[in-house]
Protein backbone atom coordinates (compact mmCIF):
# COMPACT_ATOMS: atom_id res chain seq x y z
CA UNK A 1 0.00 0.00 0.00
CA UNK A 2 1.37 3.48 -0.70
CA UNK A 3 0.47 6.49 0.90
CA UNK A 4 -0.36 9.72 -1.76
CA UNK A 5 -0.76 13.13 -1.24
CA UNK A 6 -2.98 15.02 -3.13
CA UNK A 7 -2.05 18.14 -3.39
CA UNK A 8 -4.07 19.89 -6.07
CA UNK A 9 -7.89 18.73 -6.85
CA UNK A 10 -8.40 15.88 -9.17
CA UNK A 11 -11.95 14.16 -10.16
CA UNK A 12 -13.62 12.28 -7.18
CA UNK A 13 -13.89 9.36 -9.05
CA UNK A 14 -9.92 8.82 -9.57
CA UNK A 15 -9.48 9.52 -5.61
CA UNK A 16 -12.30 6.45 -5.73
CA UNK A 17 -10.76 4.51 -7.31
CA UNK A 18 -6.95 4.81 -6.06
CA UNK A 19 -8.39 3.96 -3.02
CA UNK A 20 -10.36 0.92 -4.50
CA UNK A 21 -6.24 -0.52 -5.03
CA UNK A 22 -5.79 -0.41 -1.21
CA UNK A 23 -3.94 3.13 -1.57
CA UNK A 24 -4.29 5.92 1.08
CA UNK A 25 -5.07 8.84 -0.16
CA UNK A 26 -4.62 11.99 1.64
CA UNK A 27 -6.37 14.95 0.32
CA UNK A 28 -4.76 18.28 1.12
CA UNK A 29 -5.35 20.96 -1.92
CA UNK A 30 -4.40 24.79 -1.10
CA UNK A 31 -1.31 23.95 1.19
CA UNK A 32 1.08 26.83 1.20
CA UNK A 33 4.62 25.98 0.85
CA UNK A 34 5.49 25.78 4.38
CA UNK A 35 2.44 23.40 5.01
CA UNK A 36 3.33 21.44 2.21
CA UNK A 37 6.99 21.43 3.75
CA UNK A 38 5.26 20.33 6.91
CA UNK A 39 3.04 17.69 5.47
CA UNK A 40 5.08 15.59 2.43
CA UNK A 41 6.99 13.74 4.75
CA UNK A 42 6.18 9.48 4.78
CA UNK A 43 4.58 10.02 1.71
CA UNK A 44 5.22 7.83 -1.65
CA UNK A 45 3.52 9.61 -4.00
CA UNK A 46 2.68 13.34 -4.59
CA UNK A 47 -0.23 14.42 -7.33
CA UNK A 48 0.17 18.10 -8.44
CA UNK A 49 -1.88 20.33 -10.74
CA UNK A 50 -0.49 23.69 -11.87
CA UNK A 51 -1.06 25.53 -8.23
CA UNK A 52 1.71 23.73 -6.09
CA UNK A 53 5.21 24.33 -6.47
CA UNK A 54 7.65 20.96 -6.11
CA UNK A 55 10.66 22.74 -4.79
CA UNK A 56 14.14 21.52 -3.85
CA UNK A 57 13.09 21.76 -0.24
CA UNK A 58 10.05 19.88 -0.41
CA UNK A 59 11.78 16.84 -2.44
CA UNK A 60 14.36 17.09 -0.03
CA UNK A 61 12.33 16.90 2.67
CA UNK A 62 10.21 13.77 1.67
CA UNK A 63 13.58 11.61 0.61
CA UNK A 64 13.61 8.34 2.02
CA UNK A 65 10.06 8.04 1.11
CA UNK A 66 8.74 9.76 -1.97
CA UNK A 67 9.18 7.78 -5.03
CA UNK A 68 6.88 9.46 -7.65
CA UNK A 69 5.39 12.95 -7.97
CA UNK A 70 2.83 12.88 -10.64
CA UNK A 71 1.85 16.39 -12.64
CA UNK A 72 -2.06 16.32 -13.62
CA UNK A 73 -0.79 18.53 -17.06
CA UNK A 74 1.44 18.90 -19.61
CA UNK A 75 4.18 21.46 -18.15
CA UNK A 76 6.09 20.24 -15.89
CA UNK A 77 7.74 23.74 -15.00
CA UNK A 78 6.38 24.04 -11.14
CA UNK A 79 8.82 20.89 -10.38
CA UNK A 80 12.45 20.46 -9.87
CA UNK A 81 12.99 17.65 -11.88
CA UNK A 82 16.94 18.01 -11.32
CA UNK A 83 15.93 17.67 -7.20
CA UNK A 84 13.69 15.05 -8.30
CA UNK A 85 15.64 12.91 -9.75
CA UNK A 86 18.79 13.33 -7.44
CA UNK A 87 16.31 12.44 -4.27
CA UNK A 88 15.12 9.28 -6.16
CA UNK A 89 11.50 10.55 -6.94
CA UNK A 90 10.83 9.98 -10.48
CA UNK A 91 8.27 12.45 -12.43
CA UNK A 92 5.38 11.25 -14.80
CA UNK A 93 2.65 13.61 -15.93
CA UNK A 94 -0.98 13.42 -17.99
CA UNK A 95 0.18 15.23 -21.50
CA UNK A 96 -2.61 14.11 -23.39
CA UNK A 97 -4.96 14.81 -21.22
CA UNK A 98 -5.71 18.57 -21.20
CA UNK A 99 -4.97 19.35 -24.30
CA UNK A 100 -7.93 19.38 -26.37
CA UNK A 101 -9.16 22.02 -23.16
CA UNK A 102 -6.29 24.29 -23.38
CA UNK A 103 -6.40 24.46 -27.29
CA UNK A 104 -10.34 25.08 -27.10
CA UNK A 105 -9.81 27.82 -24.79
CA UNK A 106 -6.75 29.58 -27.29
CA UNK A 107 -9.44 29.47 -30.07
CA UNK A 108 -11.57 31.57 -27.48
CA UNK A 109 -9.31 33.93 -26.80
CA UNK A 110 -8.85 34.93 -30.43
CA UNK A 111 -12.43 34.62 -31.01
CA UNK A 112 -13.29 37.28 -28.52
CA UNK A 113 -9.73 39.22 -28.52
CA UNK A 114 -10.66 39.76 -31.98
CA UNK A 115 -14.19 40.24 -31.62
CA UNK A 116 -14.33 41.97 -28.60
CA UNK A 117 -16.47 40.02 -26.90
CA UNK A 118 -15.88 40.87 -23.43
CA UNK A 119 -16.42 44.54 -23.95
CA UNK A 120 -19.33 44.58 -25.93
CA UNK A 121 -20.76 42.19 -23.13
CA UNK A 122 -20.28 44.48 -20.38
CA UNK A 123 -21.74 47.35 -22.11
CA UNK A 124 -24.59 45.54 -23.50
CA UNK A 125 -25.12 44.64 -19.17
CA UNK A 126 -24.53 48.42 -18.72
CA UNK A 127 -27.58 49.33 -20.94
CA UNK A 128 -25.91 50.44 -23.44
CA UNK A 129 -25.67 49.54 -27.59
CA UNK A 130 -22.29 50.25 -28.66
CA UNK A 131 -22.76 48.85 -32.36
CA UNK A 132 -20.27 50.89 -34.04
CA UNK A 133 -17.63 50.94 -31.10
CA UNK A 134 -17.89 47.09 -31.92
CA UNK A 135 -18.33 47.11 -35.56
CA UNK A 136 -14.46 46.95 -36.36
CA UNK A 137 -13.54 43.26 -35.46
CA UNK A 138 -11.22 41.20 -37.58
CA UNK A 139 -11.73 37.79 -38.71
CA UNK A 140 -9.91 34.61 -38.62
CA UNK A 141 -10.79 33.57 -42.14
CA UNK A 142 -7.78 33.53 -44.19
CA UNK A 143 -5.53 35.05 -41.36
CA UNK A 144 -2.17 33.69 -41.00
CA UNK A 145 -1.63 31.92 -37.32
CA UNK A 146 2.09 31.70 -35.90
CA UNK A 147 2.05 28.79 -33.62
CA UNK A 148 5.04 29.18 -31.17
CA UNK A 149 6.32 25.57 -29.79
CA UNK A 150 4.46 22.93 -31.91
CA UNK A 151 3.78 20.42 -29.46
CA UNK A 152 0.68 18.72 -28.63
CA UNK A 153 -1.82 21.53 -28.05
CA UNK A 154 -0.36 23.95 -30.64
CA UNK A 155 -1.31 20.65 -33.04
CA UNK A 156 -4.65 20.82 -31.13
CA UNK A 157 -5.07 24.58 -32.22
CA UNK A 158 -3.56 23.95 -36.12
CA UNK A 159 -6.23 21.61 -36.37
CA UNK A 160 -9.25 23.71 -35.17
CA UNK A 161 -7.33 26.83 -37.11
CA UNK A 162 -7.32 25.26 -40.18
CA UNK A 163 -10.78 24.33 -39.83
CA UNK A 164 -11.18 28.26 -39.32
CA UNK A 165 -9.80 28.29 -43.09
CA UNK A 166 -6.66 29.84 -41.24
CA UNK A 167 -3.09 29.88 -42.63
CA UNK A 168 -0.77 28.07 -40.08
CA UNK A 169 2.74 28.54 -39.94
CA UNK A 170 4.72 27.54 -36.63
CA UNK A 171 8.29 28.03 -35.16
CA UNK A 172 9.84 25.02 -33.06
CA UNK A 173 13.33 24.15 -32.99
CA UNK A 174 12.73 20.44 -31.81
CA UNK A 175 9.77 19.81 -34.59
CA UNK A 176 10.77 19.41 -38.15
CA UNK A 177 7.79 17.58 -39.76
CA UNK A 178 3.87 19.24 -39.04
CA UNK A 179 2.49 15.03 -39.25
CA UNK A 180 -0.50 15.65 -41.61
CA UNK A 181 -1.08 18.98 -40.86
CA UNK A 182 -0.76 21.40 -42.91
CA UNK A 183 1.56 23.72 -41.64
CA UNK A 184 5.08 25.42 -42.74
CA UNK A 185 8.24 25.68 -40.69
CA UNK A 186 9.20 29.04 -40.58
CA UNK A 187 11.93 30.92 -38.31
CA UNK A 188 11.31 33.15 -35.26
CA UNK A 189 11.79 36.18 -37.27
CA UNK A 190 9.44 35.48 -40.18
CA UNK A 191 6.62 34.19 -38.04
CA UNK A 192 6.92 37.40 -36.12
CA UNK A 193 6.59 39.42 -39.18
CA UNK A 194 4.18 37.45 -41.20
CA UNK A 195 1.56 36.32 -38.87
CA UNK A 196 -1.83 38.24 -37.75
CA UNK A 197 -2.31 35.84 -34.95
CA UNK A 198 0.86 34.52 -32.57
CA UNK A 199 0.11 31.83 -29.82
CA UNK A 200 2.55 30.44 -27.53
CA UNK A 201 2.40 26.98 -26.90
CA UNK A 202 6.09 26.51 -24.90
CA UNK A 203 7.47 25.93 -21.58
CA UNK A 204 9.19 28.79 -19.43
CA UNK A 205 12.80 27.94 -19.15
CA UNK A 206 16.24 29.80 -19.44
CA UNK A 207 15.86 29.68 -23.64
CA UNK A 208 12.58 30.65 -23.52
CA UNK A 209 11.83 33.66 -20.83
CA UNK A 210 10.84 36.85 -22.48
CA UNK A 211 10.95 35.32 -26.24
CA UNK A 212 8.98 38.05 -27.38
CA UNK A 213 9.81 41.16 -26.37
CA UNK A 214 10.36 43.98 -27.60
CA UNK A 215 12.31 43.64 -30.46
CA UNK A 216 9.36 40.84 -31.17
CA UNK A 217 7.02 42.77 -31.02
CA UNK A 218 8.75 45.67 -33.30
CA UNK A 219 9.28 43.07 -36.06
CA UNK A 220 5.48 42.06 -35.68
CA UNK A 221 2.61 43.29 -38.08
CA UNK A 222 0.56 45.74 -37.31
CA UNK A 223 -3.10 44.87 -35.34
CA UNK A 224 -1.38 41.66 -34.69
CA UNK A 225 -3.76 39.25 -32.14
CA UNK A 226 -0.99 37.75 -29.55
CA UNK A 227 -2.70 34.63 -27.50
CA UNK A 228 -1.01 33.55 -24.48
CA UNK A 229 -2.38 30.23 -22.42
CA UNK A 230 0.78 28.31 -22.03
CA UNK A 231 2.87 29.92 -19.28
CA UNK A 232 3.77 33.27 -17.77
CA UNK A 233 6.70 34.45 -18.51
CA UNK A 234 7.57 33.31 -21.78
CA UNK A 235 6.60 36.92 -23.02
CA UNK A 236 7.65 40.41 -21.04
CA UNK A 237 5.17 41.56 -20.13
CA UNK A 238 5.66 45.09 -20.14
CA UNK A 239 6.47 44.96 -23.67
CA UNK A 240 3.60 43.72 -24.77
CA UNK A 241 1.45 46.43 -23.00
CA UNK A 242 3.79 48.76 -24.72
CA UNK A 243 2.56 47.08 -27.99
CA UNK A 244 -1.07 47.48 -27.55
CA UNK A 245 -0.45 50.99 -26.03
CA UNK A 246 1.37 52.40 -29.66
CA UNK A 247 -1.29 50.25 -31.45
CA UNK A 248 1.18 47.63 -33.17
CA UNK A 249 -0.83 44.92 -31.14
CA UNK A 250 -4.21 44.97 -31.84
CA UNK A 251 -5.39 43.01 -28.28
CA UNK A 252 -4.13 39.88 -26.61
CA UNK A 253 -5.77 37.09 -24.58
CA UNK A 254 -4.15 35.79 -22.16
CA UNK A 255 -4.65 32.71 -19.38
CA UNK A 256 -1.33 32.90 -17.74
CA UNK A 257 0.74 35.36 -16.18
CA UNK A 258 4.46 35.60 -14.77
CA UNK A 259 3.43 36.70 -11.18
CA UNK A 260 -0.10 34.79 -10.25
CA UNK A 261 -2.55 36.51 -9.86
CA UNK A 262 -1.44 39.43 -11.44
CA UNK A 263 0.98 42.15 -9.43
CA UNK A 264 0.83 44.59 -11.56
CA UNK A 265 -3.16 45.26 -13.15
CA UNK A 266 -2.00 47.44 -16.12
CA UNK A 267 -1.96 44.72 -18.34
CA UNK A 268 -4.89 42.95 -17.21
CA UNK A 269 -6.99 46.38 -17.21
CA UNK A 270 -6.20 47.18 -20.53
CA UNK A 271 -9.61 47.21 -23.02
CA UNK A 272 -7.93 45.07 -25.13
CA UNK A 273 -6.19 42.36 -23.32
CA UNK A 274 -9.27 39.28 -22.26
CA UNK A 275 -7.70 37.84 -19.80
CA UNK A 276 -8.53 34.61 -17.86
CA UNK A 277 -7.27 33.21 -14.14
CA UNK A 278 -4.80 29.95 -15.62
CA UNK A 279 -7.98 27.96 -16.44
CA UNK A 280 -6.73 26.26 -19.39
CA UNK A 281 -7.22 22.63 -18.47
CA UNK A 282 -10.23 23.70 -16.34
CA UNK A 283 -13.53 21.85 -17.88
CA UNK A 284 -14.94 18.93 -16.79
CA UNK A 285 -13.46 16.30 -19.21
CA UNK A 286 -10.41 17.53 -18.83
CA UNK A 287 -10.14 16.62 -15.12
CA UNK A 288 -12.08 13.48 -15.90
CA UNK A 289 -9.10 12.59 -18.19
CA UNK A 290 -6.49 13.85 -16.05
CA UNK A 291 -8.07 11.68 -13.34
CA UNK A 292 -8.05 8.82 -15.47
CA UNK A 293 -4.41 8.92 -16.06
CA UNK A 294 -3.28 9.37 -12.63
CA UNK A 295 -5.15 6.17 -11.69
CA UNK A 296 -3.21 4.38 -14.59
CA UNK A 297 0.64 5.80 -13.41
CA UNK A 298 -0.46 4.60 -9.88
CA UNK A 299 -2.20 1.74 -11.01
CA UNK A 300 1.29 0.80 -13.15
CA UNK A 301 3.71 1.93 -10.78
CA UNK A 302 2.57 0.67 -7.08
CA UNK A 303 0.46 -1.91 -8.33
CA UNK A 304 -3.17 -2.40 -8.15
């Protein structure tokens, strides 16, 4: 029997069902990191969403005991797989799991960055019928998309794009062949100057902090749509505000920021930025599937 903490919420059902194996389960979401610190110890198993943080400290401080820390998600960023690995924890995640949520949600974002939906909304709740404020929108329909990263949820977006009748070009240093999509490699450079919409689909990590900034964003088009719902930090922030401030971007929507929530609400209060509290992954078959793959790493690892 092995004894997991659950550190971030996951579906009932998989909690169910891990205990159905003969597991303990201990359910403890919204620690903060001295609680966690507090708590990990005697534990073989850790399950983490995007809220906790896997530090140094705490791996160091379940050693002995913790063999697997499982991330319900694709990014892997909030853990120290270096610690990990040198404490003898190893780290599995979900990375088909959320996908198909997180790509929905990009579409969204352009949708109603381009559209401005969430304006128009607020005034219509105000009483008010702003038709011509509104009336200047742009459309996806033959637009050209930049996809930056082309992992499994940029693929996720191509697909829906392209069903959009949208051009999709994509930078990724790692990804040579677009598998049935079509799509063209292009470099950083020419996707920043040819593209009307940019998403970011790509880890934060020494190579990628701040890849667009402001030199980015002064190759970029002008009225360019820049979707965010990967991972703060990956884009300066500042910069961008700078862009929709002189008009070169024409809004943004973004689910993730570098400080969460938000320290600075500039960017957030800007008309033209939509922006949403990390919910990417956050519908209802998403955390079924995520559930449904933690049961199968514990199921495969401990044993059922």
């Amino acid at each position: 029997m092995a004894r997991i903490l659950v550190c971030d919420p996951i579906a009932a059902d998989a909690v169910e069902a891990i205990r159905g194996m003969g597991h303990e389960v201990v359910e403890k979401p919204g620690m903060s990191p001295e609680e966690l610190l507090e708590t990990i110890p005697g534990f073989d198993a850790m399950v983490v969403r995007s809220a906790t943080k896997v530090t140094r400290p705490v791996l160091e401080k379940a050693s002995g005991s913790l063999k697997l820390v499982i991330r319900g998600g694709v990014g892997m960023d909030n853990i120290d797989a270096e610690a990990a690995k040198q404490f003898g924890a190893r780290v599995m995640n979900t990375p088909g799991a959320s996908s198909i949520a997180v790509a929905e949600l990009a579409m969204a974002h352009m949708l109603a960055a381009c559209r401005f939906i969430s304006r128009a909304d607020r005034t219509c709740k105000e009483g008010k019928w702003e038709k011509k404020t509104f009336s200047k929108g742009l459309e996806l329909w033959n637009s050209t998309l930049g996809l930056v990263g082309f992992g499994r949820i940029a693929r996720e977006v191509a697909k829906r794009a392209l069903a959009f009748e949208m051009k999709v070009q994509f930078y990724d240093p790692f990804v040579e062949d677009p598998t049935g999509l079509e799509a063209r490699k292009v470099d950083m450079e020419q996707l920043c100057r040819t593209s009307d919409f940019i998403s970011l689909h790509i880890p934060v990590t020494a190579e990628t902090k701040n890849l667009l900034d402001s030199p980015q964003f002064g190759m970029m088009k002008s009225g360019v749509v820049i979707i965010n719902c990967a991972r703060g930090g990956v884009l300066n922030e500042k910069a961008l505000l700078e862009a929709i401030d002189s008009g070169r971007v024409f809004a943004a929507g973004l689910d993730v920021f570098e400080v969460e929530p938000p320290a600075d609400k500039a960017l957030v209060s800007s008309d033209k930025v939509i922006a949403t509290p990390h919910i990417g992954a956050g519908t209802e078959g998403a955390t079924t599937r995520v559930g449904g793959e933690v049961v199968k790493i514990v199921s495969e690892f401990f044993g059922k």
